[in-house]
C-alpha atoms as a PDB file:
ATOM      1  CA  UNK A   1       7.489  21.971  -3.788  1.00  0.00           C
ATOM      2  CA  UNK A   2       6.859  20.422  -0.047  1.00  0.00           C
ATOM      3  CA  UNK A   3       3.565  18.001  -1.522  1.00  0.00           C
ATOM      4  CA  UNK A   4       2.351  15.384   0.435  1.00  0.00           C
ATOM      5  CA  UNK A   5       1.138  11.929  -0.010  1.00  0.00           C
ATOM      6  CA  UNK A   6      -1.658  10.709   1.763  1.00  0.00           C
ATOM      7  CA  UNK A   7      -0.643   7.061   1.536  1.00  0.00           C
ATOM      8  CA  UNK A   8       3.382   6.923   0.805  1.00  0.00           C
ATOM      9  CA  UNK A   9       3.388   3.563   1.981  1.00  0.00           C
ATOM     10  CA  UNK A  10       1.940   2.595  -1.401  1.00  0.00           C
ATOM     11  CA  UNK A  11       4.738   4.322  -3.182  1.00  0.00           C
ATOM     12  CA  UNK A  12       6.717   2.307  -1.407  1.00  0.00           C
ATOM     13  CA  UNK A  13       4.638  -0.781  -2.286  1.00  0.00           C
ATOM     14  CA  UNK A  14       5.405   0.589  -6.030  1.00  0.00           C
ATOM     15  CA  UNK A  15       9.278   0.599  -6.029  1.00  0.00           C
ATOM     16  CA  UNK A  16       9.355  -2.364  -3.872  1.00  0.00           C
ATOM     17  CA  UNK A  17       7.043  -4.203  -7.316  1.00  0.00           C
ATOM     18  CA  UNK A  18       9.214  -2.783  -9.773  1.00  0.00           C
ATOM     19  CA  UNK A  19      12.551  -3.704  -8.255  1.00  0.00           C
ATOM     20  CA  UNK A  20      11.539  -7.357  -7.570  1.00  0.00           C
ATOM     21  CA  UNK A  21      10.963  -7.360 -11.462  1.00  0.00           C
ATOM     22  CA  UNK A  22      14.237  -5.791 -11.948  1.00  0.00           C
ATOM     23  CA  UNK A  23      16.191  -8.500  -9.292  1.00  0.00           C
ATOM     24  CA  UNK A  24      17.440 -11.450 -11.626  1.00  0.00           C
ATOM     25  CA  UNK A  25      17.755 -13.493  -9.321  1.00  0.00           C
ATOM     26  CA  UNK A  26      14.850 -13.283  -7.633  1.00  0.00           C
ATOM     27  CA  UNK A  27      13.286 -13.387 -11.143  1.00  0.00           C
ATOM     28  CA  UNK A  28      14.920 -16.873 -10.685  1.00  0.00           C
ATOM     29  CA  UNK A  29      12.663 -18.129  -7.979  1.00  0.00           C
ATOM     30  CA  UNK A  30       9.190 -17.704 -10.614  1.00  0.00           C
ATOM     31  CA  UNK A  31      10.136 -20.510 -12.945  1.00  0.00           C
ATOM     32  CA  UNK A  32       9.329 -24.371 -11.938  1.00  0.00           C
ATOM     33  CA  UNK A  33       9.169 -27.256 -13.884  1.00  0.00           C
ATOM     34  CA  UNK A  34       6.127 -28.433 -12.492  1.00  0.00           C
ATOM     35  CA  UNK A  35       3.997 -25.779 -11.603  1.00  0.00           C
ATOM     36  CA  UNK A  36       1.885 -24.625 -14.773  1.00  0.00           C
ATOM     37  CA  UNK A  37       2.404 -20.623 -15.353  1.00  0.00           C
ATOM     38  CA  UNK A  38       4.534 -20.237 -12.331  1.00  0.00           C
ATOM     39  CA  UNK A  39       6.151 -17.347 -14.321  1.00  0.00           C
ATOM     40  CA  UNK A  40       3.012 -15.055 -15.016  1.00  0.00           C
ATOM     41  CA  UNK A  41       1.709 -16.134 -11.497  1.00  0.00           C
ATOM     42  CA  UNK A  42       4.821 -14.597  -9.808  1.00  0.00           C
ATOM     43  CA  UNK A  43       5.104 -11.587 -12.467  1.00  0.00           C
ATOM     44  CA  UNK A  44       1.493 -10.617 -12.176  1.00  0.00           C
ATOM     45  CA  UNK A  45       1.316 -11.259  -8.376  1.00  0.00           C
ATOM     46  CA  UNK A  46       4.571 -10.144  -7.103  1.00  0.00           C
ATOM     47  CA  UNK A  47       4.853  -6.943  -9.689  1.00  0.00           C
ATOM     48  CA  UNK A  48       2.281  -5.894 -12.037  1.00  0.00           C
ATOM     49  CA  UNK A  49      -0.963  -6.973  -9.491  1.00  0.00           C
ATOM     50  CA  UNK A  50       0.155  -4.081  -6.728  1.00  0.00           C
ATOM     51  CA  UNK A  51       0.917  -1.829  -9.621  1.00  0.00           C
ATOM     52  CA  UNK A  52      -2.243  -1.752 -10.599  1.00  0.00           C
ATOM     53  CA  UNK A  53      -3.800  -1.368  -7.573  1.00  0.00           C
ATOM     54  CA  UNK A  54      -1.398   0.868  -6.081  1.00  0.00           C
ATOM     55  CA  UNK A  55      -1.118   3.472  -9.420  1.00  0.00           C
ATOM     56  CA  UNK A  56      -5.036   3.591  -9.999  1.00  0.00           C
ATOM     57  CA  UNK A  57      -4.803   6.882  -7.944  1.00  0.00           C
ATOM     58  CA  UNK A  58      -5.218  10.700  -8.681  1.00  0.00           C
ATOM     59  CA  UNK A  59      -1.538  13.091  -8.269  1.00  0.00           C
ATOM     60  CA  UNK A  60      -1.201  13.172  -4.202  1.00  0.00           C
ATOM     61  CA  UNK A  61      -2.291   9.441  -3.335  1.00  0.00           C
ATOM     62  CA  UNK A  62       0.911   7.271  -4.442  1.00  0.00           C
ATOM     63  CA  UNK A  63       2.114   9.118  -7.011  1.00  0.00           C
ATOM     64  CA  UNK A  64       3.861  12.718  -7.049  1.00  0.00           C
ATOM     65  CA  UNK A  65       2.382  14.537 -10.369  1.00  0.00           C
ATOM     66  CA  UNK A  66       0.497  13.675 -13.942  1.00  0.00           C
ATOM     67  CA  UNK A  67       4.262  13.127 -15.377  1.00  0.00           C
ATOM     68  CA  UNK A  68       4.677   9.870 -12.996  1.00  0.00           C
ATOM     69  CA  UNK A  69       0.784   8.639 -13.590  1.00  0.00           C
ATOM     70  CA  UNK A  70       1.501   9.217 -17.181  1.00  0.00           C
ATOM     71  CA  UNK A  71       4.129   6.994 -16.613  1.00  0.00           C
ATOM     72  CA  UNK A  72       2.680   4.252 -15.246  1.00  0.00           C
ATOM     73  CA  UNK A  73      -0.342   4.907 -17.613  1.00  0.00           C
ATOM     74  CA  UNK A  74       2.043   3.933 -20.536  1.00  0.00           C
ATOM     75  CA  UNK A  75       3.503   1.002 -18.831  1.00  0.00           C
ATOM     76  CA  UNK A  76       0.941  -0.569 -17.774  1.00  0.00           C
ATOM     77  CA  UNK A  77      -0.987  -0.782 -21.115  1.00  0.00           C
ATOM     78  CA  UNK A  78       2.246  -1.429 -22.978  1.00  0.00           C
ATOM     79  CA  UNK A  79       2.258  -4.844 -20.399  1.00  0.00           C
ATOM     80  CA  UNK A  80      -1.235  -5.442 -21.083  1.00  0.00           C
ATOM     81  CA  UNK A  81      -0.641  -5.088 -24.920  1.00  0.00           C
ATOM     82  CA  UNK A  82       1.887  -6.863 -24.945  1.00  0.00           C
ATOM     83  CA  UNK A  83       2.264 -10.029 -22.433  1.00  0.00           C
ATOM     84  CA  UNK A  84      -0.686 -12.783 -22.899  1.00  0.00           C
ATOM     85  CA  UNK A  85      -1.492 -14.475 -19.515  1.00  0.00           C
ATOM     86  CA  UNK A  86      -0.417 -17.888 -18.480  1.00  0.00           C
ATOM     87  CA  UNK A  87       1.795 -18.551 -21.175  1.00  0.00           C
ATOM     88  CA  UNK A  88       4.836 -20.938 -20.179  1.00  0.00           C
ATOM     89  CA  UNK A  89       7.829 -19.582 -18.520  1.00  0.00           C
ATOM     90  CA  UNK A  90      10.432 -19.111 -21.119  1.00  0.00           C
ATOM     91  CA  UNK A  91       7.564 -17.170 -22.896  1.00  0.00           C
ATOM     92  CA  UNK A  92       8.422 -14.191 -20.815  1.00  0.00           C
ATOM     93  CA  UNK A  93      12.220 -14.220 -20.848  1.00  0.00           C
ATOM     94  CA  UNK A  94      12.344 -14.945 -24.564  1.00  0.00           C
ATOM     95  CA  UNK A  95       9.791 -12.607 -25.887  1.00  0.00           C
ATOM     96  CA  UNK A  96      11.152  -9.791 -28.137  1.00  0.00           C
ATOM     97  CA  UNK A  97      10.008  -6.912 -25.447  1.00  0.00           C
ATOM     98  CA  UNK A  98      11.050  -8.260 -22.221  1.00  0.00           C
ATOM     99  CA  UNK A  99      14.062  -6.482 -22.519  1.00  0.00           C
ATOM    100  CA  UNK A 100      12.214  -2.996 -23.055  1.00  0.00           C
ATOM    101  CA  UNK A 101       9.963  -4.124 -20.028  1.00  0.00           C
ATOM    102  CA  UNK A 102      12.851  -4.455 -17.287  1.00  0.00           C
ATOM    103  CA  UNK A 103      14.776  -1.199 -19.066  1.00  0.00           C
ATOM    104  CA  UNK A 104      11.017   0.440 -18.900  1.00  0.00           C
ATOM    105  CA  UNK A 105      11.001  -0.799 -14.871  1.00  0.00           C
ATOM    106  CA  UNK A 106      14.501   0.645 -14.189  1.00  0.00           C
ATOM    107  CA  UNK A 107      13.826   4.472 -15.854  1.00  0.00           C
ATOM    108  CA  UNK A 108      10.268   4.805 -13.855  1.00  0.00           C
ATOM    109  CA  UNK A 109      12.438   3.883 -10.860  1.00  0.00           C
ATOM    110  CA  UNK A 110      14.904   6.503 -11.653  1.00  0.00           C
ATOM    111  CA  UNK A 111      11.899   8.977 -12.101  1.00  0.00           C
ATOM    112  CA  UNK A 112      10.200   7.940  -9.040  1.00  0.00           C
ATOM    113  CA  UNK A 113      13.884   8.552  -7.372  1.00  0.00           C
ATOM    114  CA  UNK A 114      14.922  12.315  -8.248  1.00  0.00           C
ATOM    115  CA  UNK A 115      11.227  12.708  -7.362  1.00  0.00           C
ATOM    116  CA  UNK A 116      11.584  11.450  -3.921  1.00  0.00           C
ATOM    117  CA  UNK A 117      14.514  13.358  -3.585  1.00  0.00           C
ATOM    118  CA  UNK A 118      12.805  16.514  -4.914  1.00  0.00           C
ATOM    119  CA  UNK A 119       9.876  16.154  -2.711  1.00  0.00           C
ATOM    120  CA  UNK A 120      11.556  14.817   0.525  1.00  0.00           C
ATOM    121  CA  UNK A 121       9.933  11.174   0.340  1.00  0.00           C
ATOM    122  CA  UNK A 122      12.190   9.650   2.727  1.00  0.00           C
ATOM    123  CA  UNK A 123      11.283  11.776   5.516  1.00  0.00           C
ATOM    124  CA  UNK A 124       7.585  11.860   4.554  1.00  0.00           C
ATOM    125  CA  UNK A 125       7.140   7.523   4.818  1.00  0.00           C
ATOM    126  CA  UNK A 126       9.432   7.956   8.231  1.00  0.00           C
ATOM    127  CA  UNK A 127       6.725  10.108   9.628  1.00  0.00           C
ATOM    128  CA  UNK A 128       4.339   7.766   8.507  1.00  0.00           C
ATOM    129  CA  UNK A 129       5.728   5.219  10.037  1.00  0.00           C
ATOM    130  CA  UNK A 130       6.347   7.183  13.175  1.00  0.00           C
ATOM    131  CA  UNK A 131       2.398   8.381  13.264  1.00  0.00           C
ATOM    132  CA  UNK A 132       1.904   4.327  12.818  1.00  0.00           C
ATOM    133  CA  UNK A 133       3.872   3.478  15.854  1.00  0.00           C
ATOM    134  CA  UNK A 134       2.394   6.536  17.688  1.00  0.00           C
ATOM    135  CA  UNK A 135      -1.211   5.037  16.813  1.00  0.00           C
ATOM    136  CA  UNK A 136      -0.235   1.953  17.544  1.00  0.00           C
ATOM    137  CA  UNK A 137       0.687   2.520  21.361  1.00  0.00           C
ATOM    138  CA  UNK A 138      -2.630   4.634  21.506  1.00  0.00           C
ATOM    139  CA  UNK A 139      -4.336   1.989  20.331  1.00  0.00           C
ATOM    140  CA  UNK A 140      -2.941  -0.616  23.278  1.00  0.00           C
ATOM    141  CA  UNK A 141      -3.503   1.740  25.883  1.00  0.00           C
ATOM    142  CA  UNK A 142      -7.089   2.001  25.119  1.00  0.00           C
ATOM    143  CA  UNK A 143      -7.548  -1.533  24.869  1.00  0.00           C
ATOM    144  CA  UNK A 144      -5.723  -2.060  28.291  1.00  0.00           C
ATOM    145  CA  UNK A 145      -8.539   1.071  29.727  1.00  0.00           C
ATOM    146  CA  UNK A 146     -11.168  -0.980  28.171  1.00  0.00           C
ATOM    147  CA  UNK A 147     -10.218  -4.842  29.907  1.00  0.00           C
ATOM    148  CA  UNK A 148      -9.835  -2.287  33.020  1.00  0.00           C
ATOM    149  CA  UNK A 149     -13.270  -1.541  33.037  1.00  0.00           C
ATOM    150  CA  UNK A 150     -16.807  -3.324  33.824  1.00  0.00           C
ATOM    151  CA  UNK A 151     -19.831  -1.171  32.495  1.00  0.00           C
ATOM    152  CA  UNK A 152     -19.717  -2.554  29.054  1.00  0.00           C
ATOM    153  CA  UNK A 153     -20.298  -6.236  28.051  1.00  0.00           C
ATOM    154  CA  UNK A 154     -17.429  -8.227  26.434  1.00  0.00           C
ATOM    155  CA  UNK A 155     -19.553  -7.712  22.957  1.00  0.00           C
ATOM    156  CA  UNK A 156     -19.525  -3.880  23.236  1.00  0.00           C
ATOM    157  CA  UNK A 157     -15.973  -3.831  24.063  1.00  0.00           C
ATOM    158  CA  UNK A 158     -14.816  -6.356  21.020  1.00  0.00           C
ATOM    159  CA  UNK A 159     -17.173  -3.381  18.753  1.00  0.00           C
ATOM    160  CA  UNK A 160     -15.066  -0.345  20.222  1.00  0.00           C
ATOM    161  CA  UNK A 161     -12.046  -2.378  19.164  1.00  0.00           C
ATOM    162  CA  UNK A 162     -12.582  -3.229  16.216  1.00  0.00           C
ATOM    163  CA  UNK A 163     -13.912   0.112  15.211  1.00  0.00           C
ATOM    164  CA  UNK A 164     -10.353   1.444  16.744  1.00  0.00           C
ATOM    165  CA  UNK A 165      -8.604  -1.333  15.266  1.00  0.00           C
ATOM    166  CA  UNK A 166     -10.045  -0.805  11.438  1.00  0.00           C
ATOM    167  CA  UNK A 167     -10.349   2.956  11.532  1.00  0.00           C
ATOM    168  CA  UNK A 168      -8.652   4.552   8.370  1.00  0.00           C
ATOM    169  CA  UNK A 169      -5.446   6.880   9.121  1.00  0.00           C
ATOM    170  CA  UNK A 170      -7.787  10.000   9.017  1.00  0.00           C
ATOM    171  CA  UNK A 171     -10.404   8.553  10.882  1.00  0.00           C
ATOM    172  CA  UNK A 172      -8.269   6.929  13.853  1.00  0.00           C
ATOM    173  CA  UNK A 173      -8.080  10.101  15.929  1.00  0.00           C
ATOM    174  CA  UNK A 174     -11.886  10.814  16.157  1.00  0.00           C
ATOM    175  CA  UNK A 175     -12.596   6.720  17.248  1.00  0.00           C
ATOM    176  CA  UNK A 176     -10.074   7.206  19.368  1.00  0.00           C
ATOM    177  CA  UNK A 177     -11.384  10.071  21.177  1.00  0.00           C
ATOM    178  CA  UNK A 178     -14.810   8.616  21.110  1.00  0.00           C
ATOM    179  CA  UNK A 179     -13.728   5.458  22.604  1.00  0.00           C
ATOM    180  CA  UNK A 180     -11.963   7.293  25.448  1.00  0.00           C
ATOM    181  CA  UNK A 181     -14.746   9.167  26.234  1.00  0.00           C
ATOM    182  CA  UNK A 182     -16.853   6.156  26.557  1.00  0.00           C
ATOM    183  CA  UNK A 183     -14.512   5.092  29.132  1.00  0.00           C
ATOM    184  CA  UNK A 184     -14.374   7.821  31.054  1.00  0.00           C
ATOM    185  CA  UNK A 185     -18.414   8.309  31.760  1.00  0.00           C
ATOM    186  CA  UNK A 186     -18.654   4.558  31.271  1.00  0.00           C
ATOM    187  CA  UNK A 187     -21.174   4.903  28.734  1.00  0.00           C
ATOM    188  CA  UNK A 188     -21.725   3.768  25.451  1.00  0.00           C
ATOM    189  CA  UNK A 189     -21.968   7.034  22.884  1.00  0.00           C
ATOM    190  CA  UNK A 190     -23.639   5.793  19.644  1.00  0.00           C
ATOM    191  CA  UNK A 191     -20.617   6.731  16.875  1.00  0.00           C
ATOM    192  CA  UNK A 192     -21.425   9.917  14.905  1.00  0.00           C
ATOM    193  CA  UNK A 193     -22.634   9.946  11.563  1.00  0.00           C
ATOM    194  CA  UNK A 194     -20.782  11.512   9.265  1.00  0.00           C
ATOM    195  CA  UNK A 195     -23.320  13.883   6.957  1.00  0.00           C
ATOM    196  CA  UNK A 196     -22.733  13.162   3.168  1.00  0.00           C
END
């Protein structure tokens, strides 16, 4: 019952799409009399873009189980079906399924709710966001240890940070300890290599 996400930021990312689709009047902001396909720009950019990207994941990544990825499965190529690209604006609002499309939005939204609920969400993306700060400060106090220190040259110091610096979540604690021990014998260790 307790499952875990290993990036519930992107779930985030996903309700945050599907609500700007649902928000009329932020809707209102896609149209423009000049711009050619402002409307599919903003729809595909703003909502259907991140879904994409964000929902092409296994059960565990952004999504909670197959009934949600089903979900999304559906909606997505009921969109792609559906919608042509860079049509003009009123395309969108007047076409026969737009209505199904935002009622579609607002049900996987429910969904994703009761699951959130069901699988404590809110306090699973707090401690995200809590590790993030945590890494965060670790990350700034081993940059101010490296401008402390002489024995490496400006170049090998920009490489430890950006190593630190672009380190995935499940990486960052391994750099991290690397770097520091660097530091502390003021040597350069080569970074280990992971065996495949």
């Amino acid at each position: 019952m307790n499952k875990k996400l290993s990036c519930p930021y992107k779930r985030q990312s996903i309700q945050i799409s599907l609500k700007s689709l649902l928000d009329e009047d932020f809707r209102k902001t896609w149209f423009s009399t000049t711009a050619k396909h402002r409307f599919w720009d903003s729809l595909y950019m703003k909502v259907f873009e991140g879904l994409y990207e964000d929902t092409d994941e296994e059960v565990g990544i952004s999504l909670y189980n197959k009934e949600e990825v089903k979900e999304f499965e559906k909606y997505l190529e009921f969109f792609n079906d559906t919608f042509e690209a860079d049509m003009p604006d009123s395309y969108y609002i007047n076409h026969p399924e737009w209505s199904r499309l935002l009622k579609w939005a607002r049900e996987i939204l429910d969904m994703m709710e009761v699951n959130n609920k069901k699988y404590n969400y809110e306090e699973e993306i707090k401690a995200w966001y809590d590790n993030g700060t945590l890494r965060d400060e670790k990350r700034i106090a081993i940059y101010e240890e490296l401008d402390k220190i002489d024995s490496f040259s400006e170049e090998e110091k920009e490489g430890m940070r950006r190593r630190l610096r672009c380190s995935i979540i499940e990486e960052f604690d391994d750099i991290s300890s690397e770097i520091l021990e660097n530091i502390k014998t003021g040597q350069k260790i080569e970074p280990k290599v992971k065996k495949q």
